[in-house]
Every structure is written in structure tokens, then in C-alpha cells.
Protein backbone atom coordinates (compact mmCIF):
# COMPACT_ATOMS: atom_id res chain seq x y z
CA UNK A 1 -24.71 12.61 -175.09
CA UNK A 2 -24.02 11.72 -178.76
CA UNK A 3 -27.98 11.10 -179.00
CA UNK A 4 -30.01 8.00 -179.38
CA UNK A 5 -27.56 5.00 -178.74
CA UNK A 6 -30.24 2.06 -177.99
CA UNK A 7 -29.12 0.09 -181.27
CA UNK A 8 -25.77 -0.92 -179.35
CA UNK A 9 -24.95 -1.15 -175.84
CA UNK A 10 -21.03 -1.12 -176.59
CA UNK A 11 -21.60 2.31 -178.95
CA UNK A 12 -20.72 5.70 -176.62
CA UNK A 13 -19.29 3.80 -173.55
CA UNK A 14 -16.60 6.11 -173.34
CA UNK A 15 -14.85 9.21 -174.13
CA UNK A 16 -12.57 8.55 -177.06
CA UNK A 17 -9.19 9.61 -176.13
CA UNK A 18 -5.23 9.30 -178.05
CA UNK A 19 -1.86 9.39 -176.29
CA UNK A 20 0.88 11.56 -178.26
CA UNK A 21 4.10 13.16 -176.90
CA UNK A 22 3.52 16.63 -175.65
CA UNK A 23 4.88 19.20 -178.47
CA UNK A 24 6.76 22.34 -177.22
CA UNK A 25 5.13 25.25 -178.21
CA UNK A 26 1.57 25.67 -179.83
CA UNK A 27 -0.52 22.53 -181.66
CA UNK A 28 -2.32 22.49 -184.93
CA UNK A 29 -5.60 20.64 -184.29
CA UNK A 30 -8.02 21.21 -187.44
CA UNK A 31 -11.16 20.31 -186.61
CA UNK A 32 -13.84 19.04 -188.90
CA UNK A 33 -17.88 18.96 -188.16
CA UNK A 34 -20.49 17.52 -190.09
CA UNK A 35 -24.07 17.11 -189.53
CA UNK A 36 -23.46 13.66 -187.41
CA UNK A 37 -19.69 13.63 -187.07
CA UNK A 38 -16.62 15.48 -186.14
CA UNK A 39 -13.22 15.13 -186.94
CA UNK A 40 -9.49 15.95 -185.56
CA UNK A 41 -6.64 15.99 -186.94
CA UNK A 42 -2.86 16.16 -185.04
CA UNK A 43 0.62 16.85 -186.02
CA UNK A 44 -0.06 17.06 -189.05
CA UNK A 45 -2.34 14.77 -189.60
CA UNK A 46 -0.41 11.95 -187.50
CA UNK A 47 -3.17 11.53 -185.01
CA UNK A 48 -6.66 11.01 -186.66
CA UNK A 49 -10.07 10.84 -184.77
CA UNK A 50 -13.07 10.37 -185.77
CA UNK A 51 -16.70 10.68 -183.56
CA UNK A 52 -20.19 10.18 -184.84
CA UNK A 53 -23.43 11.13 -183.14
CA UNK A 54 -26.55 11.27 -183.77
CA UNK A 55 -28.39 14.78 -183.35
CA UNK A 56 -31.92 14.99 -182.21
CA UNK A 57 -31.86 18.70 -183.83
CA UNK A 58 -29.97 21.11 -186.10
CA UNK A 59 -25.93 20.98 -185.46
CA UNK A 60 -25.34 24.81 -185.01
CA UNK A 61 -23.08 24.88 -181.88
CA UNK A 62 -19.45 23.27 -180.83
CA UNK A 63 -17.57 24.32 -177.44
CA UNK A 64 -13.80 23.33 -177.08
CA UNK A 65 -12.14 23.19 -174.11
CA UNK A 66 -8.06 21.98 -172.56
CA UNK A 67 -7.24 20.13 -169.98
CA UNK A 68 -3.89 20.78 -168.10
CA UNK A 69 -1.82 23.42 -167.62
CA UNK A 70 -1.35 26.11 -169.65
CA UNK A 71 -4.34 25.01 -172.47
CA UNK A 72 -5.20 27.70 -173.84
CA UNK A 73 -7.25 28.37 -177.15
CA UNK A 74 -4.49 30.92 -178.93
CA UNK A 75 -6.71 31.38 -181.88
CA UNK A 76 -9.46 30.00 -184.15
CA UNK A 77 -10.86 29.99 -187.52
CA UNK A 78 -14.28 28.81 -188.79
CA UNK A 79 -14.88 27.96 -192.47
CA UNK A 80 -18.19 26.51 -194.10
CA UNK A 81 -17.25 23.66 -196.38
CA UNK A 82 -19.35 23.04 -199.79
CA UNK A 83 -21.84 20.50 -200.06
CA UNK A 84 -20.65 17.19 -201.75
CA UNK A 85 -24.17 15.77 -201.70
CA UNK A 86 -27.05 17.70 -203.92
């Protein structure tokens, strides 16, 4: 559902995913949206990912969600970043 994908068949085949030992104790996962991307970040910055898509309207929503047991959201901060572009 990353939005109008017709230019490529081989673009949004699947859901991107990353192996990485599982930590003890609570992860760091800064997450980064733009208007036609988002971005993660693991340990540290260790474990990079990157998705684009391409909206068919305004970006104003994001839902995050675990798999396994115990995920669980512990806490959350949001942050608007400034412009680079004019």
C-alpha cells in the first residue's frame, strides 16, 4: 500500500524486513518520516532502513505495532523537523 507502484513490477513486492540479535531489555528505534519516506534506525544506528512511498494525499498519520512476545511500545516522542527545502 505504498501508493502507485505501476512504474516497476519488482518495486513493493515485499515487506522489507532485517535480522539482528535480540537485545535484553528495551530498544532504541528512532524513527524518521518524511513526506514519501520513512526511516529506522537500530542499536544505535547499526541497523539502517529506509522505505519510500508514494502518497496519494497529505502524510498526517503513522501506526506502529510489535510482533512477539512481550512488544510493547514503553514510550514515544514526536518532534517536527525544520524544512531543508524553501
Amino acid at each position: 500500500q505504498a501508493g502507485d507502484s505501476r512504474f516497476s513490477k519488482s518495486f513493493a513486492v515485499a515487506v522489507p524486513t532485517a535480522s539482528r540479535p535480540v537485545p535484553r531489555g528495551p530498544v532504541r528505534l528512532p524513527l524518521y518520516f518524511a513526506a514519501s519516506s520513512a526511516e529506522r534506525f537500530a542499536d544505535d544506528g547499526a541497523l539502517q532502513m529506509t522505505d519510500q512511498f508514494f502518497p496519494t494525499e497529505d502524510f498526517t498519520t503513522a501506526t506502529l505495532f510489535g510482533e512477539g512476545p512481550g512488544a510493547r511500545l514503553l514510550s514515544g516522542r514526536a518532534h517536527r523537523l525544520a524544512r531543508i527545502w524553501p
